[in-house]
PDB file of N, CA and C in Angstrom:
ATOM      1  N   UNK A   1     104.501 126.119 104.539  1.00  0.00           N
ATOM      2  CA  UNK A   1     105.504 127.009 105.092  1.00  0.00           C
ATOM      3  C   UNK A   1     106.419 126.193 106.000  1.00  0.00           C
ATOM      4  N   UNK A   2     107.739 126.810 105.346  1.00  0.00           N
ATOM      5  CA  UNK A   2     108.783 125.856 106.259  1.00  0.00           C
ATOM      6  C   UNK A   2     108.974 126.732 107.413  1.00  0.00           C
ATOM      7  N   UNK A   3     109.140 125.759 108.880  1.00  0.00           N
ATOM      8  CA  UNK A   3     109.368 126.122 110.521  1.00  0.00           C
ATOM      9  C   UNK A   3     110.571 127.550 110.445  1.00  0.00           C
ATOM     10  N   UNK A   4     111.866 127.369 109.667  1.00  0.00           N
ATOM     11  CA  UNK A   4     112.187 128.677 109.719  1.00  0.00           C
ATOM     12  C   UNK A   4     112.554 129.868 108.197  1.00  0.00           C
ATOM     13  N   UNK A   5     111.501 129.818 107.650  1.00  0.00           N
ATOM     14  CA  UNK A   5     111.192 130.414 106.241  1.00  0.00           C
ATOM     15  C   UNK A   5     110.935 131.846 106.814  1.00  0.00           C
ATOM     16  N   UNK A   6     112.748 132.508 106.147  1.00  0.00           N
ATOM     17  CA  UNK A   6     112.521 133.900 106.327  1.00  0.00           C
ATOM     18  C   UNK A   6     113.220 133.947 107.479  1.00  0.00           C
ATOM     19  N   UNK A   7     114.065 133.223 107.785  1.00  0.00           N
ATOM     20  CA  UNK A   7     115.028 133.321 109.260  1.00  0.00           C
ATOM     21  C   UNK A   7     116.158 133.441 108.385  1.00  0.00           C
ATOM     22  N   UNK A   8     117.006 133.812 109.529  1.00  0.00           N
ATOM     23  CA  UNK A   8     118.564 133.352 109.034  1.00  0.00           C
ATOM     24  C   UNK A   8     118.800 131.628 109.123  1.00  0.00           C
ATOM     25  N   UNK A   9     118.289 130.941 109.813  1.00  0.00           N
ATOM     26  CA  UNK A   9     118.230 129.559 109.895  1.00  0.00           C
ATOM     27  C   UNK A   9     117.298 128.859 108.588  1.00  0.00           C
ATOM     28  N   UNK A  10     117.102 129.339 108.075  1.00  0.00           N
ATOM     29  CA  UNK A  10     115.898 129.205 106.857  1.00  0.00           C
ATOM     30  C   UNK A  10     117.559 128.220 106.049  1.00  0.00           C
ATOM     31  N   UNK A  11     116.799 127.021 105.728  1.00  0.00           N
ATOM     32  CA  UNK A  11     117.911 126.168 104.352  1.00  0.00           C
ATOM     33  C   UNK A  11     116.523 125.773 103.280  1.00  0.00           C
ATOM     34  N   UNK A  12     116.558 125.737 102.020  1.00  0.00           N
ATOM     35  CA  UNK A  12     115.230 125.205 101.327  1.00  0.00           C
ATOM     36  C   UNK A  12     115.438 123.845 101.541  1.00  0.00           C
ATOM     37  N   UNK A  13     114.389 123.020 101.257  1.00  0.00           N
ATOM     38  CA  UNK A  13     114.717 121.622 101.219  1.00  0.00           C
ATOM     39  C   UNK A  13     115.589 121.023  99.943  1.00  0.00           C
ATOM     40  N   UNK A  14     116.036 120.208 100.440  1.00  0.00           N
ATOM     41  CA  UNK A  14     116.743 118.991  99.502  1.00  0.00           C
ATOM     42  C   UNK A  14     116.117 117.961  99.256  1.00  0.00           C
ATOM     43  N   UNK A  15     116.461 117.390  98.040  1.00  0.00           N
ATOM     44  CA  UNK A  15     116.046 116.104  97.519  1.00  0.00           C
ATOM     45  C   UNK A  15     116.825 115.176  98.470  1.00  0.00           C
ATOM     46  N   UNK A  16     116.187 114.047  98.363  1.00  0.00           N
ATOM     47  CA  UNK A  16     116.507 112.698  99.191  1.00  0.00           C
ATOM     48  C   UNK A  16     117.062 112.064  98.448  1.00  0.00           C
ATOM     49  N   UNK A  17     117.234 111.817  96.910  1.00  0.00           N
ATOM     50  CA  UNK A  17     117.810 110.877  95.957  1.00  0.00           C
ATOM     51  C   UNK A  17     119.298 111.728  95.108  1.00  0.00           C
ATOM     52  N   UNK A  18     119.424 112.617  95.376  1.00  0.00           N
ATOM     53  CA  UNK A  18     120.140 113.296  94.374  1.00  0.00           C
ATOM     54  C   UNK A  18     121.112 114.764  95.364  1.00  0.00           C
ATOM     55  N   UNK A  19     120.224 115.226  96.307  1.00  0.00           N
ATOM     56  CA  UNK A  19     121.109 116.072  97.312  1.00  0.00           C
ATOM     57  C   UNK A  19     120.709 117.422  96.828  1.00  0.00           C
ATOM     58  N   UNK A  20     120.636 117.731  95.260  1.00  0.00           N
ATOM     59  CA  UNK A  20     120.111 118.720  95.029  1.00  0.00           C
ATOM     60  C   UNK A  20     118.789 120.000  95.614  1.00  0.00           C
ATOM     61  N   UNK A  21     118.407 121.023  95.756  1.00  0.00           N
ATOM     62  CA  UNK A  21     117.674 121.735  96.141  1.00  0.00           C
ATOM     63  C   UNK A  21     116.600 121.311  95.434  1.00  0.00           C
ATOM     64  N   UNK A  22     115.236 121.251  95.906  1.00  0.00           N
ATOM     65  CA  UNK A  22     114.272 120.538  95.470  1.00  0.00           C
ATOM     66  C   UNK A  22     114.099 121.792  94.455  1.00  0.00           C
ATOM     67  N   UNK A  23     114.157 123.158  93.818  1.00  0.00           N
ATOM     68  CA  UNK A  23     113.297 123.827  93.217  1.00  0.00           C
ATOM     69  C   UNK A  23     114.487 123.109  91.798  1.00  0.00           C
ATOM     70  N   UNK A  24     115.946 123.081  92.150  1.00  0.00           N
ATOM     71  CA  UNK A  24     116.779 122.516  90.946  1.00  0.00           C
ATOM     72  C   UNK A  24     116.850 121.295  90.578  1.00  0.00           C
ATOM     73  N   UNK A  25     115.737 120.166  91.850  1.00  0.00           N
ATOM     74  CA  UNK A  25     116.022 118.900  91.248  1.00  0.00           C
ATOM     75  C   UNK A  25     115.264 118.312  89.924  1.00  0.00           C
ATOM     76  N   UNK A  26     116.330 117.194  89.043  1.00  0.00           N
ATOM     77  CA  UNK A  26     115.450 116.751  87.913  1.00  0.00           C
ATOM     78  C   UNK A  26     115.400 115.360  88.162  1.00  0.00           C
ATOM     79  N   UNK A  27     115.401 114.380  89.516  1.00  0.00           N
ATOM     80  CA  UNK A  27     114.832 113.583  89.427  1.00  0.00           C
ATOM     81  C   UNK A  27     113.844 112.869  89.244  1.00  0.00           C
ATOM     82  N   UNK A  28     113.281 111.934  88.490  1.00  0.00           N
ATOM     83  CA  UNK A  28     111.661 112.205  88.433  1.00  0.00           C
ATOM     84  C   UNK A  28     111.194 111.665  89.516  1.00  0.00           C
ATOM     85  N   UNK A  29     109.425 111.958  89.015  1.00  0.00           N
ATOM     86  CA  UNK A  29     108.935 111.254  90.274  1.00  0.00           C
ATOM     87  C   UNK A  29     108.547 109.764  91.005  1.00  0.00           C
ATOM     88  N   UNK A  30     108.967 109.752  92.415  1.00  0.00           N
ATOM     89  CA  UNK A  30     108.727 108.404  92.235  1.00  0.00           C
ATOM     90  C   UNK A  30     107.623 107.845  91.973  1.00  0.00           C
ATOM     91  N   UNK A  31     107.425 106.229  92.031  1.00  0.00           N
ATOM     92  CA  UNK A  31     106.660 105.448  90.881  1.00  0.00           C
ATOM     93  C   UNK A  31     105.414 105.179  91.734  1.00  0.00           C
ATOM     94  N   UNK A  32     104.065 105.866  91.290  1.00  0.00           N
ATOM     95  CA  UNK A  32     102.885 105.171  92.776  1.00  0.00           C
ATOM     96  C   UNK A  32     102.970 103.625  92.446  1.00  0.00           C
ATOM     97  N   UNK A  33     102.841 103.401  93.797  1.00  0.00           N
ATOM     98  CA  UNK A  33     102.955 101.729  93.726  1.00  0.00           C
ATOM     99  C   UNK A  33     100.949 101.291  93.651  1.00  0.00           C
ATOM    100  N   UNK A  34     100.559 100.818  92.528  1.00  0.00           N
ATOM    101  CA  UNK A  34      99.528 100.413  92.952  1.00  0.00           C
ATOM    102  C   UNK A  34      99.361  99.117  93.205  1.00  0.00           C
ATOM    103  N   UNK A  35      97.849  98.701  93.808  1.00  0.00           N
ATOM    104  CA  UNK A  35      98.261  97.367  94.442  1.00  0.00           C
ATOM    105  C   UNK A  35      96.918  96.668  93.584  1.00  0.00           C
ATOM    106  N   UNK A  36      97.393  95.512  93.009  1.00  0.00           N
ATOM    107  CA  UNK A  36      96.465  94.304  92.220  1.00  0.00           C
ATOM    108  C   UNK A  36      94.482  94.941  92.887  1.00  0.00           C
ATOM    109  N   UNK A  37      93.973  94.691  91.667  1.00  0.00           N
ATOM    110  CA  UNK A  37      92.559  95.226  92.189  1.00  0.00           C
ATOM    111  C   UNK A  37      92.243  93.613  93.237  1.00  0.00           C
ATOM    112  N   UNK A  38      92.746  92.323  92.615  1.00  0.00           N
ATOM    113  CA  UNK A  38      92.564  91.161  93.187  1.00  0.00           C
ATOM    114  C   UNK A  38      92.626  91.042  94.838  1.00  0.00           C
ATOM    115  N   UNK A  39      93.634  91.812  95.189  1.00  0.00           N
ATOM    116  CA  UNK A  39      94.153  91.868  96.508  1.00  0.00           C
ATOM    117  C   UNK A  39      93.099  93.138  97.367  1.00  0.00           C
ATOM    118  N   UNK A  40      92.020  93.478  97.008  1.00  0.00           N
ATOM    119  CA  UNK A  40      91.961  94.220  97.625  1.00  0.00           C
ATOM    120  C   UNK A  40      89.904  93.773  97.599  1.00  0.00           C
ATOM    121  N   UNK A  41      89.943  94.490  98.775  1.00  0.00           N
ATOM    122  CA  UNK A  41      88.062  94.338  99.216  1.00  0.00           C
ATOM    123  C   UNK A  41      87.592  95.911  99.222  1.00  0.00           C
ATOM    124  N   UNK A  42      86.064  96.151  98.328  1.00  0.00           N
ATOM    125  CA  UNK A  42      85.409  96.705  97.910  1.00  0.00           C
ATOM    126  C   UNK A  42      84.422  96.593  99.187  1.00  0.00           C
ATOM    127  N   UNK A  43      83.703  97.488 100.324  1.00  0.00           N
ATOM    128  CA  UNK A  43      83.390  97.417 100.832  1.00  0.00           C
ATOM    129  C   UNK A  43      81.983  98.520 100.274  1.00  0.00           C
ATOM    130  N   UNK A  44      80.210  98.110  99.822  1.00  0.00           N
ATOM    131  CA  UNK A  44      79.456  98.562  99.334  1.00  0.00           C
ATOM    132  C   UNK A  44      78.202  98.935  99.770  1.00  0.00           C
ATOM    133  N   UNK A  45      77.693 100.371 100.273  1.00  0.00           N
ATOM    134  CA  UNK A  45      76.916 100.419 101.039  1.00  0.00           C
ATOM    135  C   UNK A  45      76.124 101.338 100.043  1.00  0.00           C
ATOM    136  N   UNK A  46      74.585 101.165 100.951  1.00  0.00           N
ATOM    137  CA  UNK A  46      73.480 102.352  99.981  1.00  0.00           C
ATOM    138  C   UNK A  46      73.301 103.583 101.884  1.00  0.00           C
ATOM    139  N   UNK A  47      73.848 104.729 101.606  1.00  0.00           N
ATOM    140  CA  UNK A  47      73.227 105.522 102.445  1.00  0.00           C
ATOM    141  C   UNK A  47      72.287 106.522 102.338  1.00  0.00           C
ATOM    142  N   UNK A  48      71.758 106.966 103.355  1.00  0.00           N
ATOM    143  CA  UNK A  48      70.756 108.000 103.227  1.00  0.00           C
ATOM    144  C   UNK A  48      71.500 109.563 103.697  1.00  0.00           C
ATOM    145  N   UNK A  49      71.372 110.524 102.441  1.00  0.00           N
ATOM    146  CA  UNK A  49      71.850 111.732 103.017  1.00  0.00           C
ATOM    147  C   UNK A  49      70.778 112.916 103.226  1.00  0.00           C
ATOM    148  N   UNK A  50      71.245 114.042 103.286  1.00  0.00           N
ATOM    149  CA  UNK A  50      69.767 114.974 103.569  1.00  0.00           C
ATOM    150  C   UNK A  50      69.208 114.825 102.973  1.00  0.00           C
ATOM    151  N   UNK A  51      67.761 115.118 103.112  1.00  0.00           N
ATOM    152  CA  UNK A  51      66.571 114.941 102.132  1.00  0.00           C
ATOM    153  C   UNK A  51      66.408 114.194 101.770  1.00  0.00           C
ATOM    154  N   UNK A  52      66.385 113.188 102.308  1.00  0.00           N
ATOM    155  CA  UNK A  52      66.262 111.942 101.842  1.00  0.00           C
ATOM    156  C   UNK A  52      66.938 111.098 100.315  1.00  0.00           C
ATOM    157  N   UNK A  53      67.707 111.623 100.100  1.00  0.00           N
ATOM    158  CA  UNK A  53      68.813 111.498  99.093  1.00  0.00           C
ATOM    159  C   UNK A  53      69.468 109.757  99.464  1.00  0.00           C
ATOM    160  N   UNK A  54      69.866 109.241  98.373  1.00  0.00           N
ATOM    161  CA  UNK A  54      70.387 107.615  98.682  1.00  0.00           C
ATOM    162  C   UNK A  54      71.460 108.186  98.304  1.00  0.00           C
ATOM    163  N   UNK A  55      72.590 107.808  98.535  1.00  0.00           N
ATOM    164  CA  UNK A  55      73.638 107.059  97.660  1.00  0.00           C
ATOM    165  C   UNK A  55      74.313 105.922  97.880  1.00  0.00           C
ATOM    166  N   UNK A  56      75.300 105.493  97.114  1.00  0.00           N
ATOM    167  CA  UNK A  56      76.086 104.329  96.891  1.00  0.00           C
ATOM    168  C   UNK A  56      77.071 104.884  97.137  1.00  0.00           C
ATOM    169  N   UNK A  57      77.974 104.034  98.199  1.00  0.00           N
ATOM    170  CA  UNK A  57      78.916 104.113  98.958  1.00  0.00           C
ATOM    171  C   UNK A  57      80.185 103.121  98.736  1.00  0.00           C
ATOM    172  N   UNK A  58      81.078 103.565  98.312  1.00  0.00           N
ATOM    173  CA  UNK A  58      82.272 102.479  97.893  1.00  0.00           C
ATOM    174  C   UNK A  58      83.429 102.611  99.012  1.00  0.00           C
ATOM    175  N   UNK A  59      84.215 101.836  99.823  1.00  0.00           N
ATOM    176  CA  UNK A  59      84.568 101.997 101.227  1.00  0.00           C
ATOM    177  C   UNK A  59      85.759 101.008 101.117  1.00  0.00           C
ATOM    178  N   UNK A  60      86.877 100.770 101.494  1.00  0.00           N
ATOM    179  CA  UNK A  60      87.857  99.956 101.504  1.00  0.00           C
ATOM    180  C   UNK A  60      88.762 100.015 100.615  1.00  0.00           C
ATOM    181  N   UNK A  61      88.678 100.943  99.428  1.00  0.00           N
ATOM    182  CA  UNK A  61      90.255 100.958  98.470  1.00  0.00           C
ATOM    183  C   UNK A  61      90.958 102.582  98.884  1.00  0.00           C
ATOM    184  N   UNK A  62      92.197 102.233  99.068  1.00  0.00           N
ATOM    185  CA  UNK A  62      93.255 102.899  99.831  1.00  0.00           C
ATOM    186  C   UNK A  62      93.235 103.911  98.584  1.00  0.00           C
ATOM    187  N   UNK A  63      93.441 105.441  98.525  1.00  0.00           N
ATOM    188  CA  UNK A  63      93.590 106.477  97.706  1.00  0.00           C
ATOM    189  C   UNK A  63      95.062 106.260  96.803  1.00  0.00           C
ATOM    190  N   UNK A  64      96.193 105.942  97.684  1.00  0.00           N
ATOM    191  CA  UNK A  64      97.881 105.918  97.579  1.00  0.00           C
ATOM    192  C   UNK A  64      97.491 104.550  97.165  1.00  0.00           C
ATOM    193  N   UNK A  65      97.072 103.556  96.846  1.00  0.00           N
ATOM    194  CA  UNK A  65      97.104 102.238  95.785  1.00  0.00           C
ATOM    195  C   UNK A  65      96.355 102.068  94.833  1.00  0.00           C
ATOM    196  N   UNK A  66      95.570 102.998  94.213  1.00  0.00           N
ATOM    197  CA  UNK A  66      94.351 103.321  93.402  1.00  0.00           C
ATOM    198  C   UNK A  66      94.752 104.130  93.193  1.00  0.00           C
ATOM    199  N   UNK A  67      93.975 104.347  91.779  1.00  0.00           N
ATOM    200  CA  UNK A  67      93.892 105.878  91.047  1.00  0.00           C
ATOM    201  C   UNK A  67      92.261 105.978  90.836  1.00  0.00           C
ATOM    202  N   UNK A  68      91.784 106.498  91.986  1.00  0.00           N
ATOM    203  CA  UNK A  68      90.385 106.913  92.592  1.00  0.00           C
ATOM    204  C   UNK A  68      90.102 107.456  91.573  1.00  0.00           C
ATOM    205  N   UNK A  69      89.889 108.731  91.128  1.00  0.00           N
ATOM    206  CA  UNK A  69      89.832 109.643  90.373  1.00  0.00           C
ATOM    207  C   UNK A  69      89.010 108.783  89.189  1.00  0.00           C
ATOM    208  N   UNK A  70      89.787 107.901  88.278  1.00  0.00           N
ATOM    209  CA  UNK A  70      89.521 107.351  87.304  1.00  0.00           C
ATOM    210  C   UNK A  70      88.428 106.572  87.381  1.00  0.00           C
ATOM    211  N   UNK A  71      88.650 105.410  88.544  1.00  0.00           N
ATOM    212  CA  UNK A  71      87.510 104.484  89.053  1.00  0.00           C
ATOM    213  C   UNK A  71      86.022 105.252  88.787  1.00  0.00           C
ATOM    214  N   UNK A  72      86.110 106.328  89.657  1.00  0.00           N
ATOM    215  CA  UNK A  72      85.020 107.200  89.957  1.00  0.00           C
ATOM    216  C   UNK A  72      83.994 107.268  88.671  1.00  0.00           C
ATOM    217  N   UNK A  73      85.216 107.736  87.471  1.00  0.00           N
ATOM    218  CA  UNK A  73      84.679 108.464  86.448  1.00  0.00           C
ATOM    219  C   UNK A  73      83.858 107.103  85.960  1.00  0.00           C
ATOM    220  N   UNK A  74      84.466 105.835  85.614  1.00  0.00           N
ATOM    221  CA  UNK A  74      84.115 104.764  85.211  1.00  0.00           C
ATOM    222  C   UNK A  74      82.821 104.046  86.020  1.00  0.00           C
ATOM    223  N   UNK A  75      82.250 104.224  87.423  1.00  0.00           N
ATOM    224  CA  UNK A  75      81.339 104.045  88.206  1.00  0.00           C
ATOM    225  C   UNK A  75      80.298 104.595  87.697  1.00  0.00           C
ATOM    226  N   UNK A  76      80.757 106.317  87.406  1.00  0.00           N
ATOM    227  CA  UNK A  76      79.698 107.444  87.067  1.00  0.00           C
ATOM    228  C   UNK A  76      78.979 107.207  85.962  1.00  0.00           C
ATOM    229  N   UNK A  77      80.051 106.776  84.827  1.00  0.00           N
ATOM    230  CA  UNK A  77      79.219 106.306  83.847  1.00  0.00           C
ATOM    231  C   UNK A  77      78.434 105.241  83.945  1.00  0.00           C
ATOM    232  N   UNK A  78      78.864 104.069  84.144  1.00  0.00           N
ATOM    233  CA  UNK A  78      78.017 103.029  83.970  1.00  0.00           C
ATOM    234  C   UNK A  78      76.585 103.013  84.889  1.00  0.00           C
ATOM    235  N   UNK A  79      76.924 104.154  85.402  1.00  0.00           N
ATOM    236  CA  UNK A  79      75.425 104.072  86.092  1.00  0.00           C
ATOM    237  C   UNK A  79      74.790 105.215  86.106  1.00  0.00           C
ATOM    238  N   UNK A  80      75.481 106.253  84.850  1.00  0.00           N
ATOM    239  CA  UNK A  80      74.402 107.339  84.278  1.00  0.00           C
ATOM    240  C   UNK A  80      74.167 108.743  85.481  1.00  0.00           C
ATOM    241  N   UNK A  81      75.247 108.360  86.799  1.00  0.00           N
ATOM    242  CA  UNK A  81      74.802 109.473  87.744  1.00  0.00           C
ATOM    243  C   UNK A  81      76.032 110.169  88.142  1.00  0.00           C
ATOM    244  N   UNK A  82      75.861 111.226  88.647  1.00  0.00           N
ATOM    245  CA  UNK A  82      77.380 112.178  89.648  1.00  0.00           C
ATOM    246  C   UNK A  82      77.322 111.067  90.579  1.00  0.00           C
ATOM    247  N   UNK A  83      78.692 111.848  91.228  1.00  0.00           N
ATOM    248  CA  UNK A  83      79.453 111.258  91.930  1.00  0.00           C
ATOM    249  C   UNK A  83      80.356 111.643  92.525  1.00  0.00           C
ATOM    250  N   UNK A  84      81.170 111.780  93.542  1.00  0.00           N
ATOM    251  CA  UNK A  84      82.158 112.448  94.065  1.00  0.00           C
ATOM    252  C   UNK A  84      83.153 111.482  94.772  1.00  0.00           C
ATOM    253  N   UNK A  85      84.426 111.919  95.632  1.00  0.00           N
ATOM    254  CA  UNK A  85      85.661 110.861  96.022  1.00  0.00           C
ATOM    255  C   UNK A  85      85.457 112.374  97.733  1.00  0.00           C
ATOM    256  N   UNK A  86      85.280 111.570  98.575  1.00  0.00           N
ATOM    257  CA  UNK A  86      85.469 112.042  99.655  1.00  0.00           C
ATOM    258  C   UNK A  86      86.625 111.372 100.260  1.00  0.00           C
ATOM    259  N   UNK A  87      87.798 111.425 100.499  1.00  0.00           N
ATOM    260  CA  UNK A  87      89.022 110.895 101.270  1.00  0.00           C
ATOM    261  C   UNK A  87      89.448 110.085 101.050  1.00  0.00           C
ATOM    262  N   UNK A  88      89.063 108.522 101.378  1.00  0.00           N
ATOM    263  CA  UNK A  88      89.510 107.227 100.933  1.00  0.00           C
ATOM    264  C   UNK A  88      88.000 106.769 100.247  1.00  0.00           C
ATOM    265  N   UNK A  89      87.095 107.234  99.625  1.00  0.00           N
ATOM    266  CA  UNK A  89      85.810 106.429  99.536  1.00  0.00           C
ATOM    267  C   UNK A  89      85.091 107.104  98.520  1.00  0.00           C
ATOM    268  N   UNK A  90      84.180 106.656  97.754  1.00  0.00           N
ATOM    269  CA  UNK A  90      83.666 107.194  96.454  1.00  0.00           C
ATOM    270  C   UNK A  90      82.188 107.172  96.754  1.00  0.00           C
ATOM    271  N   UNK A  91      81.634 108.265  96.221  1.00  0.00           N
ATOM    272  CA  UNK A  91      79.898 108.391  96.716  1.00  0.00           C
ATOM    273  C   UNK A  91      79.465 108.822  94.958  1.00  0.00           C
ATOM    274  N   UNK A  92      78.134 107.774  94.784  1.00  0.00           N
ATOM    275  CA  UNK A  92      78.037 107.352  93.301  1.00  0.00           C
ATOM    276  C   UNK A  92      76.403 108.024  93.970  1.00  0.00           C
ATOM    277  N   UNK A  93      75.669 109.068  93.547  1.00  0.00           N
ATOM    278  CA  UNK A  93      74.173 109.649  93.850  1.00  0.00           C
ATOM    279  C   UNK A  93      73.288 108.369  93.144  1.00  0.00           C
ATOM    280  N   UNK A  94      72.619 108.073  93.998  1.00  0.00           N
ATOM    281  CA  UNK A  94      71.684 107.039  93.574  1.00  0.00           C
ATOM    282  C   UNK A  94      71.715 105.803  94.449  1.00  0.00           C
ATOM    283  N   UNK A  95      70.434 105.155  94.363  1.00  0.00           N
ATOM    284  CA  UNK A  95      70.991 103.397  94.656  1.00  0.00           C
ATOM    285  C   UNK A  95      70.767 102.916  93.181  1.00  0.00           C
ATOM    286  N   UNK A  96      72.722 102.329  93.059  1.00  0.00           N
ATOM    287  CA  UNK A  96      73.166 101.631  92.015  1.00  0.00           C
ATOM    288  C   UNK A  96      74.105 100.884  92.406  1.00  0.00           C
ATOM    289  N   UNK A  97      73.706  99.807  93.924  1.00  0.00           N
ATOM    290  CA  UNK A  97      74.541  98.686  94.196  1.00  0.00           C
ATOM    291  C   UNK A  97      75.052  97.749  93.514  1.00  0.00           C
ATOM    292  N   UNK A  98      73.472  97.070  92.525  1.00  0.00           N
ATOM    293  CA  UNK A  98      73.910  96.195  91.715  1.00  0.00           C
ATOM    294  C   UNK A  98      74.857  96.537  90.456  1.00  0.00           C
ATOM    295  N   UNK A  99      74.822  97.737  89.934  1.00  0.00           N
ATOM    296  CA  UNK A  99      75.817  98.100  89.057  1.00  0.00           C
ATOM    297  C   UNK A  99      77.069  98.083  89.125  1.00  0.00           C
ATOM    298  N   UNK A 100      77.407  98.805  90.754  1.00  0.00           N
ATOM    299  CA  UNK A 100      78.759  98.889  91.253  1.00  0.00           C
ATOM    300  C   UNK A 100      78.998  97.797  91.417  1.00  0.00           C
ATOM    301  N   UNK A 101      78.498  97.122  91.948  1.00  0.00           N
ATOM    302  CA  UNK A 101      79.003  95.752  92.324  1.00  0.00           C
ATOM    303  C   UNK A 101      79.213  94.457  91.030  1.00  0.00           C
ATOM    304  N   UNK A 102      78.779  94.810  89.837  1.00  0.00           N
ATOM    305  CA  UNK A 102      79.067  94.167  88.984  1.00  0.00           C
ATOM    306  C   UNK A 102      80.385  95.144  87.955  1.00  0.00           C
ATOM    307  N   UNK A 103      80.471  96.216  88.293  1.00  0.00           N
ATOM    308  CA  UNK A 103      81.754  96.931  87.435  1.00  0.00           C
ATOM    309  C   UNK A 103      82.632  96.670  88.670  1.00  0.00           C
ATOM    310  N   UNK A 104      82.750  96.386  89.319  1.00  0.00           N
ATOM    311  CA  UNK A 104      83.964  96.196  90.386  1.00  0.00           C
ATOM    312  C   UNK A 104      84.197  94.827  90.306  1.00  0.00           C
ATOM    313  N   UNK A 105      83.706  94.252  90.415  1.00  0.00           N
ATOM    314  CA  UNK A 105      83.709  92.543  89.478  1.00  0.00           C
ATOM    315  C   UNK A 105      84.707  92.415  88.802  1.00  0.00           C
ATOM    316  N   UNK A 106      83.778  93.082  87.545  1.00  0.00           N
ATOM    317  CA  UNK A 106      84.514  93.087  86.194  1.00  0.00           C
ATOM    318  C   UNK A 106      86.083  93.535  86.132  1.00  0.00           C
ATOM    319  N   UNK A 107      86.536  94.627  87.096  1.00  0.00           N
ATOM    320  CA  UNK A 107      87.589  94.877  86.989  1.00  0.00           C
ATOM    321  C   UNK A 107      88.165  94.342  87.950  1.00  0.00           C
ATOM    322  N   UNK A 108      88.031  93.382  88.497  1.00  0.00           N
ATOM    323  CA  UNK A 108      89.053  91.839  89.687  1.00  0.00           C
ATOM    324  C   UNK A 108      88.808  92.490  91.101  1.00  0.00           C
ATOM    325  N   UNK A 109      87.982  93.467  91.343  1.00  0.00           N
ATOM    326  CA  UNK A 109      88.029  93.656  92.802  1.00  0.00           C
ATOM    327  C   UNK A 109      87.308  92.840  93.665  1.00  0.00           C
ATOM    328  N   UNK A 110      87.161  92.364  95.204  1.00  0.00           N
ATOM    329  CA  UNK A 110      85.985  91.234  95.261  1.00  0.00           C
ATOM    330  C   UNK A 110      85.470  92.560  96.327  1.00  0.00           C
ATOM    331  N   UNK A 111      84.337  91.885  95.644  1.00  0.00           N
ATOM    332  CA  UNK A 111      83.195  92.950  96.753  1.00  0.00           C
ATOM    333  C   UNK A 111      82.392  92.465  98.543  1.00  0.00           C
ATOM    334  N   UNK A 112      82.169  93.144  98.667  1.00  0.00           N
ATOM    335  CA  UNK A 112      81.496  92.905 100.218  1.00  0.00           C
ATOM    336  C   UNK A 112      80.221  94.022  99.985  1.00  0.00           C
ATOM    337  N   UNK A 113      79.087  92.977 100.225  1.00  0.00           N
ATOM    338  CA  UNK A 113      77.952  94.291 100.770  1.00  0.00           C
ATOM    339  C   UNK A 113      77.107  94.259  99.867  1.00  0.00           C
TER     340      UNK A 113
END
């Protein structure tokens, strides 16, 4: 909700590239910049959650330079378990360090942990 939505001061927003009203603009969208897996550190932990539950903890790749989502799915498999993306960080159920840490390898990231 915009600050005066439903005022007489109410304007919709505008595009930044084109000037147009954002509901009429057809600029596309801009381009996510991702950043080299090379350039970046994999930070790899095993934690303990309730009940004594482990998991594998993936910590240090930025959400806005990654496409998390995908990683995740590719973690999940190779190590046969769920998994979820909490904020900037991926939680793989299980201890499956050595797995992660060899599919993060494989795809040029350098690991820690």
């Amino acid at each position: 909700m915009r600050l005066f939505e439903g005022t007489q001061w109410d304007r919709p927003p505008h595009c930044d590239r084109c000037g147009e009203a954002e509901e009429n603009c057809a600029c596309p969208p801009p381009p996510k910049i991702m950043t080299a897996p090379e350039k970046q550190t994999a930070r790899l932990a095993i934690e303990k959650r309730k009940k004594g539950k482990l998991v594998t903890v993936v910590r240090g790749l930025a959400a806005e330079e990654n496409d998390l989502p995908t990683l995740l799915g590719k973690l999940k498999a190779a190590c046969g378990a769920g998994g979820t993306q909490k904020e900037e960080w991926l939680e793989i159920q299980g201890e499956h360090l050595e797995r992660v840490r060899d599919l993060l390898s494989e795809l040029g990231y350098r690991v820690r942990g």
